[in-house]
C-alpha atoms as a PDB file:
ATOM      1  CA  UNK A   1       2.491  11.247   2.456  1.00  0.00           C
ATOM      2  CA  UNK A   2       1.668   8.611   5.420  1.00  0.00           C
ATOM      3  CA  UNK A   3       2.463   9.864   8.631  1.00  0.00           C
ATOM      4  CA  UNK A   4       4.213   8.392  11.118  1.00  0.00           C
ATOM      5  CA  UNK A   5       3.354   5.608  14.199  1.00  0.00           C
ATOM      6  CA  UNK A   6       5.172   8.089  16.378  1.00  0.00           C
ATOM      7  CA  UNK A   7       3.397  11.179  14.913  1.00  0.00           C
ATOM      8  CA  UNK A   8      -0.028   9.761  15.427  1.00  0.00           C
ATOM      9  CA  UNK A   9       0.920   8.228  18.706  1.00  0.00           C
ATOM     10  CA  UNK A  10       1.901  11.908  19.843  1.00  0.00           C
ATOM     11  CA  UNK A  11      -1.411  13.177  18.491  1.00  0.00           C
ATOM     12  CA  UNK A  12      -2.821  10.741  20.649  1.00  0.00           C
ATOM     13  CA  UNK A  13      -1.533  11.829  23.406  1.00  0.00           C
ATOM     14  CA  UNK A  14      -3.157  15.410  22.566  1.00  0.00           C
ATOM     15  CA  UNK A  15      -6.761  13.522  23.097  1.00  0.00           C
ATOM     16  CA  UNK A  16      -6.624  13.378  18.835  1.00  0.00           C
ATOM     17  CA  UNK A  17      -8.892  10.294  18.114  1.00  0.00           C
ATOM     18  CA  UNK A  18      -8.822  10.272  14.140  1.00  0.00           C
ATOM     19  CA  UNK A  19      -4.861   9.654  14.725  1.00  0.00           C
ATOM     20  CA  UNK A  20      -5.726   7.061  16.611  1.00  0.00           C
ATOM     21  CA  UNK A  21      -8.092   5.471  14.069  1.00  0.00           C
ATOM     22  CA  UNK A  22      -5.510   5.692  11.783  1.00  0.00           C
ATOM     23  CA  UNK A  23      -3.100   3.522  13.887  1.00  0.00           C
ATOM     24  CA  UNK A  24      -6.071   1.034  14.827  1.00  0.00           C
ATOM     25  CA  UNK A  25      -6.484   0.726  11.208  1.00  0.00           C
ATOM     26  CA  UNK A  26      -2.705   0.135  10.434  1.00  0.00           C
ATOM     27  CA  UNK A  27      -2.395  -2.607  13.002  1.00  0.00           C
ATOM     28  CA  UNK A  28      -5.500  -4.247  13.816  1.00  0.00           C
ATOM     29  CA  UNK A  29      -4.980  -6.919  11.506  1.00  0.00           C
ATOM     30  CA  UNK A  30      -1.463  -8.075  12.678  1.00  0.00           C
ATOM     31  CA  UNK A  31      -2.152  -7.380  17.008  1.00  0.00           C
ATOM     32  CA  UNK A  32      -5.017  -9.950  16.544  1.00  0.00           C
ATOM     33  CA  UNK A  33      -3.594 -12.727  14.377  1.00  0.00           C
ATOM     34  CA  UNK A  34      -0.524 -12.280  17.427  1.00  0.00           C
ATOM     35  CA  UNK A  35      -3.082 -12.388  19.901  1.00  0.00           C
ATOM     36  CA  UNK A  36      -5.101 -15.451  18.715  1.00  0.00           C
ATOM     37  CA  UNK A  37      -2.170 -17.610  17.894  1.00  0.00           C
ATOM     38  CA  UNK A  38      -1.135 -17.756  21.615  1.00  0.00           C
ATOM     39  CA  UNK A  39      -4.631 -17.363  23.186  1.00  0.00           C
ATOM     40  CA  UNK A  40      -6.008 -20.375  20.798  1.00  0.00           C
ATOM     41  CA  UNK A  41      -9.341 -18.771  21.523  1.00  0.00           C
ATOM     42  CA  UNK A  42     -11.529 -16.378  19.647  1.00  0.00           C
ATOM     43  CA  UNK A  43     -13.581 -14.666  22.359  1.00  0.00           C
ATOM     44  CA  UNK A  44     -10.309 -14.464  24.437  1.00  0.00           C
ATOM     45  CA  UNK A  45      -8.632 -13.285  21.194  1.00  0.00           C
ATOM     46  CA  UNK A  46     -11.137 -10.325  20.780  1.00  0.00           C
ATOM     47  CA  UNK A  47     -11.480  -9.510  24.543  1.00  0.00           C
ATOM     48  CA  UNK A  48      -7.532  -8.792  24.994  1.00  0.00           C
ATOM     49  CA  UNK A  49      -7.303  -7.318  21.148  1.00  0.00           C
ATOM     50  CA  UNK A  50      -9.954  -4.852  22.584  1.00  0.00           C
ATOM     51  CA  UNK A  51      -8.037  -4.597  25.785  1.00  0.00           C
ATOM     52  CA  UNK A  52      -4.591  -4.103  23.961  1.00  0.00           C
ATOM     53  CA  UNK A  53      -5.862  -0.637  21.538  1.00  0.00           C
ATOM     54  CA  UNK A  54      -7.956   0.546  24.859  1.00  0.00           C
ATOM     55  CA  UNK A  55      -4.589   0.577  27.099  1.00  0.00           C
ATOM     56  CA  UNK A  56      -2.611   2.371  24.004  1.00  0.00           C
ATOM     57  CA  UNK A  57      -5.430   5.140  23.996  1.00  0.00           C
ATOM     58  CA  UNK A  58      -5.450   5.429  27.964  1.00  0.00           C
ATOM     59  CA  UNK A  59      -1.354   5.026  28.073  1.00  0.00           C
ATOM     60  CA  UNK A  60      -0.630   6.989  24.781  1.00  0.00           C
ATOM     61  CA  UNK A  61       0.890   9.781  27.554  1.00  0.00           C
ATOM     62  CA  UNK A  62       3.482   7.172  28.994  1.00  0.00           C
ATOM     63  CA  UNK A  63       4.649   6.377  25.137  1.00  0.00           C
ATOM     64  CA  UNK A  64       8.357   6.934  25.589  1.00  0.00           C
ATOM     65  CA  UNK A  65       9.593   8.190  21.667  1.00  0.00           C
ATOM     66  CA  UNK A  66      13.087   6.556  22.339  1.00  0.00           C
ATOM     67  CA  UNK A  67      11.059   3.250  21.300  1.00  0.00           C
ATOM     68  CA  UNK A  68       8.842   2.292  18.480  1.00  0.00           C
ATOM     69  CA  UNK A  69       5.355   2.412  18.556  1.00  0.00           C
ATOM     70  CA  UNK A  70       5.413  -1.067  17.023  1.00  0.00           C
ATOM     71  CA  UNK A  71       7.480  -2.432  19.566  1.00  0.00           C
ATOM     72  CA  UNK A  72       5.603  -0.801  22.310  1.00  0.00           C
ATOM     73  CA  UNK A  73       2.094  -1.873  20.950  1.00  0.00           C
ATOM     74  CA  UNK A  74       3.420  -5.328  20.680  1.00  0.00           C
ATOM     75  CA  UNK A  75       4.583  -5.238  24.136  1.00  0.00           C
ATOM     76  CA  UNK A  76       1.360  -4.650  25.624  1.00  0.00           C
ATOM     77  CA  UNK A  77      -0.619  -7.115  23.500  1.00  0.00           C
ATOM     78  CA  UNK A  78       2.544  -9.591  24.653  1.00  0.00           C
ATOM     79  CA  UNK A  79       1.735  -8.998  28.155  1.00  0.00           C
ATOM     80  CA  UNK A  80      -1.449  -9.248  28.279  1.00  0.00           C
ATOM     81  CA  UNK A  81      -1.284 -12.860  25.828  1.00  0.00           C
ATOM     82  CA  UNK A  82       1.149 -14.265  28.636  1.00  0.00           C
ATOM     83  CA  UNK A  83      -1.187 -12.969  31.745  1.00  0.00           C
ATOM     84  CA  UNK A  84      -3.728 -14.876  29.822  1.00  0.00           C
ATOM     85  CA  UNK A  85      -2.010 -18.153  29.675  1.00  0.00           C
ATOM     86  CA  UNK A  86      -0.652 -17.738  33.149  1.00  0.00           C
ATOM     87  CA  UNK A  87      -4.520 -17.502  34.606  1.00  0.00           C
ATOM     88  CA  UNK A  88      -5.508 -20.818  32.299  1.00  0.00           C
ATOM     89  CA  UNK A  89      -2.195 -22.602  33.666  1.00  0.00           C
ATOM     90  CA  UNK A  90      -4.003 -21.835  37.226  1.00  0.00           C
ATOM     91  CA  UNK A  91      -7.345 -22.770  36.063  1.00  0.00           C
ATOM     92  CA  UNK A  92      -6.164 -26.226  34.519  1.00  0.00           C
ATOM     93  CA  UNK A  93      -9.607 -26.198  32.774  1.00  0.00           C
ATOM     94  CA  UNK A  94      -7.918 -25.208  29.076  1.00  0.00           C
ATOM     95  CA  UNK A  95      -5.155 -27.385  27.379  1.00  0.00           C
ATOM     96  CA  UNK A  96      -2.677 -24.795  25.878  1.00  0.00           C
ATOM     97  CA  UNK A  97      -2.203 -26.820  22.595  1.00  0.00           C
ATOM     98  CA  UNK A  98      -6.135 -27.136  21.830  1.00  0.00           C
ATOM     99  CA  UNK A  99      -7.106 -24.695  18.611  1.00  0.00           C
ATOM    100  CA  UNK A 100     -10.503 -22.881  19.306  1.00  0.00           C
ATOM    101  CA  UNK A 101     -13.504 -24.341  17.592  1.00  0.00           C
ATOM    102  CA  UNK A 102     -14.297 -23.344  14.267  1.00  0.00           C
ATOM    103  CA  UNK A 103     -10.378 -21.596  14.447  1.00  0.00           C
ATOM    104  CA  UNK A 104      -7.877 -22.903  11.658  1.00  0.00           C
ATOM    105  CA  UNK A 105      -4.436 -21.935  11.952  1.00  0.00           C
ATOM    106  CA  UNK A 106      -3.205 -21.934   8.147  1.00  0.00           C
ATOM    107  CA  UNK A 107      -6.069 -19.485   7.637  1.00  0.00           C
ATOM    108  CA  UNK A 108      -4.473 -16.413   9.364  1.00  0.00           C
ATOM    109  CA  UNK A 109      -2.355 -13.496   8.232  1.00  0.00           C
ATOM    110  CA  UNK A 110       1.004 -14.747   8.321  1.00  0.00           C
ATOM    111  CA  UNK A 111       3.150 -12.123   5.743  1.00  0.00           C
ATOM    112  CA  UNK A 112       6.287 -14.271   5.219  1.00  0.00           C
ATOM    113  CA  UNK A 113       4.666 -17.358   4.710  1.00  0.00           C
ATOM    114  CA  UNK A 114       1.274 -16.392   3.136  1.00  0.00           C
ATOM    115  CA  UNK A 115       3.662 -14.987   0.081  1.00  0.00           C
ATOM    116  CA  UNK A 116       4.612 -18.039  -0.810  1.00  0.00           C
ATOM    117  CA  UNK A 117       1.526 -18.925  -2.822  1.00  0.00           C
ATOM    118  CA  UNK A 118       1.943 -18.179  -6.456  1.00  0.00           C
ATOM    119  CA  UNK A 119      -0.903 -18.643  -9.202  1.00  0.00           C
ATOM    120  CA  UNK A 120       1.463 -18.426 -11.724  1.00  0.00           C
ATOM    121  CA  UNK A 121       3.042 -21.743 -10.319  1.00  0.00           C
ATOM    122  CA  UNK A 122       0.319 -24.134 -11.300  1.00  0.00           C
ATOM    123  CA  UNK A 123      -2.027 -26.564  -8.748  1.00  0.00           C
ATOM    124  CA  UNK A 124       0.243 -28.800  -7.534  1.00  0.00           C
ATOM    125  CA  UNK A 125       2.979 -26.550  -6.499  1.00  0.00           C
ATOM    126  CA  UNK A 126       0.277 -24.299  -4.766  1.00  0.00           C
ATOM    127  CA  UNK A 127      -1.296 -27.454  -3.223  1.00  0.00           C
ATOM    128  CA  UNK A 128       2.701 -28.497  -2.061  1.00  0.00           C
ATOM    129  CA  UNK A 129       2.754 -24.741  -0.780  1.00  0.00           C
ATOM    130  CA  UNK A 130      -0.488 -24.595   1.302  1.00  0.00           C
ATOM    131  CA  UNK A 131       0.404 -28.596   2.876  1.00  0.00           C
ATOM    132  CA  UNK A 132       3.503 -26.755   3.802  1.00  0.00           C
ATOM    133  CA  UNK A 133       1.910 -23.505   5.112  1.00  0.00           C
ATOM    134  CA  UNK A 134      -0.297 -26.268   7.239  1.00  0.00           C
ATOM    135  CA  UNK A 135       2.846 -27.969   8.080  1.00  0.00           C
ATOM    136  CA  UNK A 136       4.792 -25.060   9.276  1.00  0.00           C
ATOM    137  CA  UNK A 137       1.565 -23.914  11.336  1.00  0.00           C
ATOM    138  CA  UNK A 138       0.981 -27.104  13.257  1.00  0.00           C
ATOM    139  CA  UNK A 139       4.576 -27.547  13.992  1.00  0.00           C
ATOM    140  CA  UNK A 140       4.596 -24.240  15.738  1.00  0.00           C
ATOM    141  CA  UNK A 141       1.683 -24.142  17.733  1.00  0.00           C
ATOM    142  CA  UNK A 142       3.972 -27.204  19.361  1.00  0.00           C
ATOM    143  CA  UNK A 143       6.734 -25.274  20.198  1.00  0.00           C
ATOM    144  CA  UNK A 144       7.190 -23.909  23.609  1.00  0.00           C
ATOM    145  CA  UNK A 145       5.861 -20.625  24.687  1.00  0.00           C
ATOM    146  CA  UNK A 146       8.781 -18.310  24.901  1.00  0.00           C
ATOM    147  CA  UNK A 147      10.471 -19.428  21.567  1.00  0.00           C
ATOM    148  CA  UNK A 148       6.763 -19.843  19.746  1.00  0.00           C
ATOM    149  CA  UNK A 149       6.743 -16.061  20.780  1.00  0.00           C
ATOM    150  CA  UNK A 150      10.293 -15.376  19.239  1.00  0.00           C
ATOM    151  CA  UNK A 151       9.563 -16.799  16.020  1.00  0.00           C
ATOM    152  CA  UNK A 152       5.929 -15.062  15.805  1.00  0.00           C
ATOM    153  CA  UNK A 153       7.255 -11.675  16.044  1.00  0.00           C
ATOM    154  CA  UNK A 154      10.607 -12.103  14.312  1.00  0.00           C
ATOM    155  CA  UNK A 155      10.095 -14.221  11.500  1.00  0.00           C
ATOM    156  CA  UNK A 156       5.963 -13.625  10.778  1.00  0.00           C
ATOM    157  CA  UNK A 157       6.072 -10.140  11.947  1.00  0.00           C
ATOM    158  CA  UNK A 158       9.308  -9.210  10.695  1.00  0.00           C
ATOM    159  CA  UNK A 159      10.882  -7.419  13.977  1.00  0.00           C
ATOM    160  CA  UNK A 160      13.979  -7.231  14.545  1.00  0.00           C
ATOM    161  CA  UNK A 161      15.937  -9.185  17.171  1.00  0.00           C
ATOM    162  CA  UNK A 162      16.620  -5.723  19.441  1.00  0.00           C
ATOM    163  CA  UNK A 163      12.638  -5.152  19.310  1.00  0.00           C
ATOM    164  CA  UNK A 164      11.755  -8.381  20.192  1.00  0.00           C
ATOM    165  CA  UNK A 165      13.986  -8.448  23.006  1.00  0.00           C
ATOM    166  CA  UNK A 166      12.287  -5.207  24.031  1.00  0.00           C
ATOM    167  CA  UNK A 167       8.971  -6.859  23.868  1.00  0.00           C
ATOM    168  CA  UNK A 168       9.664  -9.871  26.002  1.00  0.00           C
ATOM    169  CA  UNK A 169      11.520  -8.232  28.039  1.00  0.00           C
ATOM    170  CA  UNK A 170      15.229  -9.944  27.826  1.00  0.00           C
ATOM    171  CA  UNK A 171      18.628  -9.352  26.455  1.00  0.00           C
ATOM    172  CA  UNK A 172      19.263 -10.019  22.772  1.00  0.00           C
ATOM    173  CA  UNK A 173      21.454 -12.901  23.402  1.00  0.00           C
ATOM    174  CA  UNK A 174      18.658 -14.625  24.774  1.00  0.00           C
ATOM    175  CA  UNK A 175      16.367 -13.919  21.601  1.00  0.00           C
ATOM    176  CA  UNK A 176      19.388 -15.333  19.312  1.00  0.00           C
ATOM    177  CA  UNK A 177      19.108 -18.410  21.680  1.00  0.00           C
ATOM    178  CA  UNK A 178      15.813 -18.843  21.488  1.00  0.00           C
ATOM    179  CA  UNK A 179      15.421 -18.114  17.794  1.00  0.00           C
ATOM    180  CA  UNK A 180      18.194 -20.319  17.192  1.00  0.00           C
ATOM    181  CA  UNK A 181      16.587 -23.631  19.481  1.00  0.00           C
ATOM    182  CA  UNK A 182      13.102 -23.062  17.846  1.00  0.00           C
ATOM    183  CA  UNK A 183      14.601 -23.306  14.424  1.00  0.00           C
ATOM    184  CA  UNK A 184      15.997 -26.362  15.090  1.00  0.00           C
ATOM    185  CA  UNK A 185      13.230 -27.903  16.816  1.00  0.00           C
ATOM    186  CA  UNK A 186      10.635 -26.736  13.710  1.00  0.00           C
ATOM    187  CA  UNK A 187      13.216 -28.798  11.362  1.00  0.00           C
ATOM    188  CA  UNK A 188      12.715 -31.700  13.666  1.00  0.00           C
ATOM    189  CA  UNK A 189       8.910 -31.398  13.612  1.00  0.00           C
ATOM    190  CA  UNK A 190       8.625 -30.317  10.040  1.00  0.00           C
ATOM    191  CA  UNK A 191      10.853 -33.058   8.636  1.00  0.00           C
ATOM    192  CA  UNK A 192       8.546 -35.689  10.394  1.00  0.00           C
ATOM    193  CA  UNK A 193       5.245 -34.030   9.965  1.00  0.00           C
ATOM    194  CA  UNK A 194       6.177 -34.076   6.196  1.00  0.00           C
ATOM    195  CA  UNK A 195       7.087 -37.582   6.504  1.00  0.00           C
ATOM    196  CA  UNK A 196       3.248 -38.616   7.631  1.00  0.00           C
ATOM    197  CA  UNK A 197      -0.012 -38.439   5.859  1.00  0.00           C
ATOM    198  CA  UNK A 198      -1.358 -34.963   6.670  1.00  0.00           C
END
């Protein structure tokens, strides 16, 4: 039987480090595909994914079991992805939009749209699948920061509205608002991205 995020977590607390391999292990994979979509930066990727599972081990006393673990995991890794891009806005040395060398976007865990391939479909309805993975990828990164967030954790993570209000830190309302604006701006970008070579 798997055990739970908050049984672990509470384990943690209690100085137990296999439960918090355990969580490491269930997580790693989606904290750092967060992380590096917003950093655009592999070494800054793996410097605040370290940073992120080192402040849940030091801070797994403050975990507050009226919330998720999920939620409050992805809130830290959140915060520290927007302290990032607040100290490069500073700088003015690194353009938001530019992808990290060697770093392609359509490559990375993303569960909702990744499903979408099916070998059962034949070549050219994967190859019409993977442009539009590409598609859908490139049209995000150009969204703006708050509602690029929104749309990471709701739609490729799968949280729910309430959580990802949690996580940014504003009412619900504001998440519908932002889902709802991003939407419409990825049909704009989509539908012309699609209409151009890629």
């Amino acid at each position: 039987m798997t055990e739970s995020d908050e049984l672990l977590i509470s384990r943690c607390r209690r100085g137990d480090e296999r439960s918090f391999e355990i969580l490491f292990e269930r997580y790693k994979g989606r904290i750092y595909t967060f992380i590096v979509r917003f950093v655009k930066d592999q070494k800054s990727a793996e410097d605040l994914f370290q940073e992120t599972f080192i402040r849940v081990f030091r801070k797994a006393r403050h975990f507050r079991h009226r919330a998720k673990f999920s939620t409050w995991l992805y809130t830290i890794a959140a915060n520290l992805c927007k302290d990032e891009l607040k100290k490069r806005r500073r700088r003015e040395s690194v353009p938001l939009d530019a992808p990290a060398p060697g770093h392609k976007p359509e490559e990375e865990f993303s569960p909702r749209i990744e499903g979408m391939a099916d070998s059962s479909e034949g070549p050219r309805v994967e190859a019409e699948k993977r442009e539009l993975r590409h598609v859908l990828t490139l049209a995000l990164d150009e969204l703006p920061e708050n509602s690029r967030m929104v749309i990471e954790l709701h739609v490729m993570h799968g949280l729910r509205y309430r959580e990802v209000a949690e996580i940014l830190g504003c009412p619900v309302g504001t998440v519908q608002s932002r889902m709802h604006n991003a939407v419409q701006l990825l049909r704009k970008k989509v539908g012309k991205k699609l209409s151009k070579p890629i």
